[in-house]
C-alpha atoms as a PDB file:
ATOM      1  CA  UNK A   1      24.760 -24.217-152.605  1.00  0.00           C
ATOM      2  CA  UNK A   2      27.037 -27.768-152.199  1.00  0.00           C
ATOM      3  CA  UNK A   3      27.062 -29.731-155.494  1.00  0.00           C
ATOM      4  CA  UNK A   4      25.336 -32.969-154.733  1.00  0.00           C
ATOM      5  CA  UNK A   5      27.423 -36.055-155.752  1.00  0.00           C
ATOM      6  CA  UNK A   6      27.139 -37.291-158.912  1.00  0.00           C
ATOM      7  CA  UNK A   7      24.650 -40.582-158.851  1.00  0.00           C
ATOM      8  CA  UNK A   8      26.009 -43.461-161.002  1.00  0.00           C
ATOM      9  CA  UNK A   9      24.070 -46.509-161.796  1.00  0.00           C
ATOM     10  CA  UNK A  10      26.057 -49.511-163.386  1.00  0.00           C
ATOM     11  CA  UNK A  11      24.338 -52.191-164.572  1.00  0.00           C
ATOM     12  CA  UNK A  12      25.159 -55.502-166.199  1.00  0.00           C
ATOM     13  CA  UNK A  13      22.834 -56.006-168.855  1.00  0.00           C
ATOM     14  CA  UNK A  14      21.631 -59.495-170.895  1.00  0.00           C
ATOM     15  CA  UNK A  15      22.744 -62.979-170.003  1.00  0.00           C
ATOM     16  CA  UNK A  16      26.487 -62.460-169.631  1.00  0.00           C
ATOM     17  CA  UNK A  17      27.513 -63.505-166.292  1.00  0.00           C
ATOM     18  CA  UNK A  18      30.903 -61.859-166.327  1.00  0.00           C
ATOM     19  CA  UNK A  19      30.703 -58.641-163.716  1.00  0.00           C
ATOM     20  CA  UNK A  20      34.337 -58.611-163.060  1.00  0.00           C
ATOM     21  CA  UNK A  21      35.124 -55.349-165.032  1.00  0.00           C
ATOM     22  CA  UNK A  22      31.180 -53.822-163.927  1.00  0.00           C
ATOM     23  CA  UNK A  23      32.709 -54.113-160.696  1.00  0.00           C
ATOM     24  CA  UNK A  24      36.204 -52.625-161.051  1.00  0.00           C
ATOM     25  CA  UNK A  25      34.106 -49.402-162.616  1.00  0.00           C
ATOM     26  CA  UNK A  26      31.684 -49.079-160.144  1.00  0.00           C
ATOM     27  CA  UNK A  27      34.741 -49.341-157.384  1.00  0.00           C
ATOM     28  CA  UNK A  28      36.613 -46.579-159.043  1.00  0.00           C
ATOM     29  CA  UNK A  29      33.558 -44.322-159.561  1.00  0.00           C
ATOM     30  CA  UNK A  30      33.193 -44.517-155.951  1.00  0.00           C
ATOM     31  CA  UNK A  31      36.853 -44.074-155.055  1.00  0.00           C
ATOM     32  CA  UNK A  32      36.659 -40.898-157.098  1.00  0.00           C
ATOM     33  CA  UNK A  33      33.885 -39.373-154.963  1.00  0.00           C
ATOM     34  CA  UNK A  34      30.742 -40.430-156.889  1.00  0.00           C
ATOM     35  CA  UNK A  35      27.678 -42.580-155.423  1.00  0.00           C
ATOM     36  CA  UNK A  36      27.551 -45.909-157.129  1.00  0.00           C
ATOM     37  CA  UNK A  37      24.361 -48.219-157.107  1.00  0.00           C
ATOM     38  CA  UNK A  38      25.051 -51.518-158.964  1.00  0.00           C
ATOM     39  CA  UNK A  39      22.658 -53.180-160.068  1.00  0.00           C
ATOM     40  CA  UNK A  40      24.161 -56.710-160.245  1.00  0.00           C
ATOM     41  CA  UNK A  41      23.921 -59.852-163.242  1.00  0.00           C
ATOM     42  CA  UNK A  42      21.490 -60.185-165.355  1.00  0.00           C
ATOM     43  CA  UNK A  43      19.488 -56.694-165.917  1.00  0.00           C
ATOM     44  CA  UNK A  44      16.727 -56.262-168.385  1.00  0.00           C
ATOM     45  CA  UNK A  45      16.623 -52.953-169.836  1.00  0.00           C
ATOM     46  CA  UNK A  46      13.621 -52.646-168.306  1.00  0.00           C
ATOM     47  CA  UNK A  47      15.071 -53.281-164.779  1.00  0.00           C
ATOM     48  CA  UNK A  48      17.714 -50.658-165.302  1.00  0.00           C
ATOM     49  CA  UNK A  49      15.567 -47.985-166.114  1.00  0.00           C
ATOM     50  CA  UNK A  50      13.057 -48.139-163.472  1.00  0.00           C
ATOM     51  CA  UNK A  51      16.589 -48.292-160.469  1.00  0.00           C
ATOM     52  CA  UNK A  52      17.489 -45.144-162.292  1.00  0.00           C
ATOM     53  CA  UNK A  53      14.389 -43.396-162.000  1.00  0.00           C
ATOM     54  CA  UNK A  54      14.453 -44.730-158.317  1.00  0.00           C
ATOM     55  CA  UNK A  55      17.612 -43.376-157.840  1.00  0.00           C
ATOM     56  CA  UNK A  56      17.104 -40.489-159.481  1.00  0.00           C
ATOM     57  CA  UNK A  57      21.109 -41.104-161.282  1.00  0.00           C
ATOM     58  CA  UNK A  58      22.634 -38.365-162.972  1.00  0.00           C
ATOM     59  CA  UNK A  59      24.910 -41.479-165.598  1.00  0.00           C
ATOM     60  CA  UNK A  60      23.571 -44.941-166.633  1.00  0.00           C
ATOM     61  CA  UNK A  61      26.781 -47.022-167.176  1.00  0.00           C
ATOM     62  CA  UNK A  62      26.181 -50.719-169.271  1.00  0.00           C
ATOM     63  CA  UNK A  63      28.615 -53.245-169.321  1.00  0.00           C
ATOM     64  CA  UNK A  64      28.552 -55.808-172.069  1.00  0.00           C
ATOM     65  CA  UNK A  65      30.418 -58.044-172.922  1.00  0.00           C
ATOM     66  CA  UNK A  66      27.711 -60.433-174.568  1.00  0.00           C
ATOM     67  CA  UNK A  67      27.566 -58.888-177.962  1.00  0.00           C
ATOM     68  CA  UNK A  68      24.051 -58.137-177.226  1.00  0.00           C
ATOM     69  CA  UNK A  69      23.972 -54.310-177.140  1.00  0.00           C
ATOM     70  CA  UNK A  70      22.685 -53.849-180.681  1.00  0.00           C
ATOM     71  CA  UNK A  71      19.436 -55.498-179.245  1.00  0.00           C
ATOM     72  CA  UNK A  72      19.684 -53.857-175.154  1.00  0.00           C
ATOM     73  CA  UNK A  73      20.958 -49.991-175.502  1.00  0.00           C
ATOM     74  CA  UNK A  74      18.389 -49.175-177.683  1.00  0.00           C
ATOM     75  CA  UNK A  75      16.026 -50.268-175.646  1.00  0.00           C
ATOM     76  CA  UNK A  76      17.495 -49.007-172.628  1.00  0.00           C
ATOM     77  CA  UNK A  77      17.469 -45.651-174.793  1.00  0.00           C
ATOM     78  CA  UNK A  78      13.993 -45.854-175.952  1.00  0.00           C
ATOM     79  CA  UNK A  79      13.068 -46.343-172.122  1.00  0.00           C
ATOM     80  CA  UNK A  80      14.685 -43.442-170.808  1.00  0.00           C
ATOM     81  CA  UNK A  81      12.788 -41.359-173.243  1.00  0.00           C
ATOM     82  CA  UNK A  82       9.500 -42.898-172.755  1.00  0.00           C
ATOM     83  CA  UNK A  83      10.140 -41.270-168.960  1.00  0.00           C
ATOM     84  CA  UNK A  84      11.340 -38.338-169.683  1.00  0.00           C
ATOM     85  CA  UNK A  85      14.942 -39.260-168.408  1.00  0.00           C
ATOM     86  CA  UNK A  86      16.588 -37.843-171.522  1.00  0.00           C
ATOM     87  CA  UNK A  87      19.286 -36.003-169.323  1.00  0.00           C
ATOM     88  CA  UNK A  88      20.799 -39.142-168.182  1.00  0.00           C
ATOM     89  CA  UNK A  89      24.470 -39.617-169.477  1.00  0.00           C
ATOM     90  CA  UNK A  90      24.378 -43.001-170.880  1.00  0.00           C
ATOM     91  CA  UNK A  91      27.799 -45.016-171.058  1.00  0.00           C
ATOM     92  CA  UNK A  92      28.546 -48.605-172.743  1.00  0.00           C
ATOM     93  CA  UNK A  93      32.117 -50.722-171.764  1.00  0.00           C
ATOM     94  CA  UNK A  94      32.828 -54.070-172.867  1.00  0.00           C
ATOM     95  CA  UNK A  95      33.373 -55.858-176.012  1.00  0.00           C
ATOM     96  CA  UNK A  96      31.799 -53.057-178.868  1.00  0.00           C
ATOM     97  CA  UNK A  97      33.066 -53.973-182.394  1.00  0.00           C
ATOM     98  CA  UNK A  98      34.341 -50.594-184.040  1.00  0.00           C
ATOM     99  CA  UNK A  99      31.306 -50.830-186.696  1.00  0.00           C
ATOM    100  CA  UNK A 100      28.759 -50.666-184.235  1.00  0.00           C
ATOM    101  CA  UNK A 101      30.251 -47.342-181.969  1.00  0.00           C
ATOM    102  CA  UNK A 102      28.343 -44.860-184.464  1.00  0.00           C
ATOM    103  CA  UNK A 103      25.376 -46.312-184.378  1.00  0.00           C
ATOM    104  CA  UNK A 104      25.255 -46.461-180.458  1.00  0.00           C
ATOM    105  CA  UNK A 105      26.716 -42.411-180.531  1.00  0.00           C
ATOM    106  CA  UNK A 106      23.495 -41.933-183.227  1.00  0.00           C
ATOM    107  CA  UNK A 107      20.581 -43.204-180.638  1.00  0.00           C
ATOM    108  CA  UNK A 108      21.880 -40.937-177.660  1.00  0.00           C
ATOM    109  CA  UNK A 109      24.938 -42.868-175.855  1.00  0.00           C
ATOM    110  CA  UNK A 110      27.635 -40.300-174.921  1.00  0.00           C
ATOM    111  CA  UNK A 111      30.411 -42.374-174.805  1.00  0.00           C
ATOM    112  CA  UNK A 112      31.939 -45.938-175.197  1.00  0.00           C
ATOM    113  CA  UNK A 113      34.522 -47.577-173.531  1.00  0.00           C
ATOM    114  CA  UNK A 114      36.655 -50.752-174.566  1.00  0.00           C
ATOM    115  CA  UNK A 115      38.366 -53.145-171.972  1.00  0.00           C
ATOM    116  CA  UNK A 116      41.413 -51.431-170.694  1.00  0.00           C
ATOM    117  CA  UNK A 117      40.367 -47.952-171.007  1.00  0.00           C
ATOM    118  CA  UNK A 118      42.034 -46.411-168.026  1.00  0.00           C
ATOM    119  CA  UNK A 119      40.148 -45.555-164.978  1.00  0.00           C
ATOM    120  CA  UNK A 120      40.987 -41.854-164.683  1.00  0.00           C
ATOM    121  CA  UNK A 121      39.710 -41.656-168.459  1.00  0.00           C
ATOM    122  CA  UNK A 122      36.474 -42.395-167.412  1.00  0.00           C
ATOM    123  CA  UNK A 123      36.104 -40.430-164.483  1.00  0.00           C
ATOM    124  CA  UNK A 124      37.003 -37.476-165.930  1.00  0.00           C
ATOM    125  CA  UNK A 125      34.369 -38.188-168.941  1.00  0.00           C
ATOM    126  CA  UNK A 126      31.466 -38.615-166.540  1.00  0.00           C
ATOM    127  CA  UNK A 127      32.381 -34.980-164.863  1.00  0.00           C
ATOM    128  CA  UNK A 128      33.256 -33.432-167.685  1.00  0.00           C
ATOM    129  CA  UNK A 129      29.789 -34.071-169.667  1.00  0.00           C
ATOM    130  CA  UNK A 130      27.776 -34.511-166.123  1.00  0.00           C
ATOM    131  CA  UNK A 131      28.269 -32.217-163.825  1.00  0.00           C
ATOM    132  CA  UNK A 132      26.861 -32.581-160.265  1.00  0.00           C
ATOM    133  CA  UNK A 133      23.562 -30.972-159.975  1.00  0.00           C
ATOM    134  CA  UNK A 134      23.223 -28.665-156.741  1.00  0.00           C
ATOM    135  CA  UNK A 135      21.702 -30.079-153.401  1.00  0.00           C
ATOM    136  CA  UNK A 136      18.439 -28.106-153.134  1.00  0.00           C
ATOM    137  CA  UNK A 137      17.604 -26.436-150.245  1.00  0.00           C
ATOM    138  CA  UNK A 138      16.907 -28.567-147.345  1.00  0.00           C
ATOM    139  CA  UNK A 139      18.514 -31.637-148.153  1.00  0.00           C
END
């Protein structure tokens, strides 16, 4: 069977209108060979959720750089359980103060990225702890 590519949703969570660095990721993802959907400013968790059950993504990636993720990933997190979407690799850039990185590992996110992690670093995380899933038959 061919391995399907792996489906990447970024979003830009909260009120933070900066999507500079959302963008750069979501450009490299897809230079690497991985379907981005981005989901633009200004995302409730709420929003996010529901694309990636649309889109049926294999890696939730949240940029924020707002200071607001002790309030959004959990939520986020507690939305992807409610539907059963516990198998979704969920990723946080942006500004996360050292204090808070244990608490985000604790409630399910698999890994955290600060600004000027390099590109390649993340790529390789996202296959390395989410494989593509095979194309079924027929598609």
């Amino acid at each position: 069977m061919a391995e399907r590519k792996i489906r990447v949703l970024v979003a830009k969570p909260g009120l933070d209108g900066h999507d500079r660095g959302a963008k750069v990721i979501a450009r490299a993802l897809r230079d690497a060979g991985m379907e981005v959907i981005y989901t633009g400013l200004r995302q409730t968790p709420e929003m996010i959720v529901s694309a990636a059950l649309q889109e049926d993504v294999d890696v939730i990636g949240l940029s924020i750089l707002s200071g607001a993720h002790n309030a959004i990933v959990p939520r986020v997190m507690e939305l992807l359980s409610q539907n059963r979407m516990n198998d979704v690799l969920v990723l946080v850039g942006g500004i996360i103060p050292e204090q808070d990185v244990d608490a985000l590992k604790n409630i399910g996110v698999a890994g955290i990225f600060q600004p000027g992690t390099a590109m390649e670093q993340i790529v390789n995380f996202i296959r390395t702890h989410r494989p593509a899933r095979d194309v079924p038959a027929g598609e």
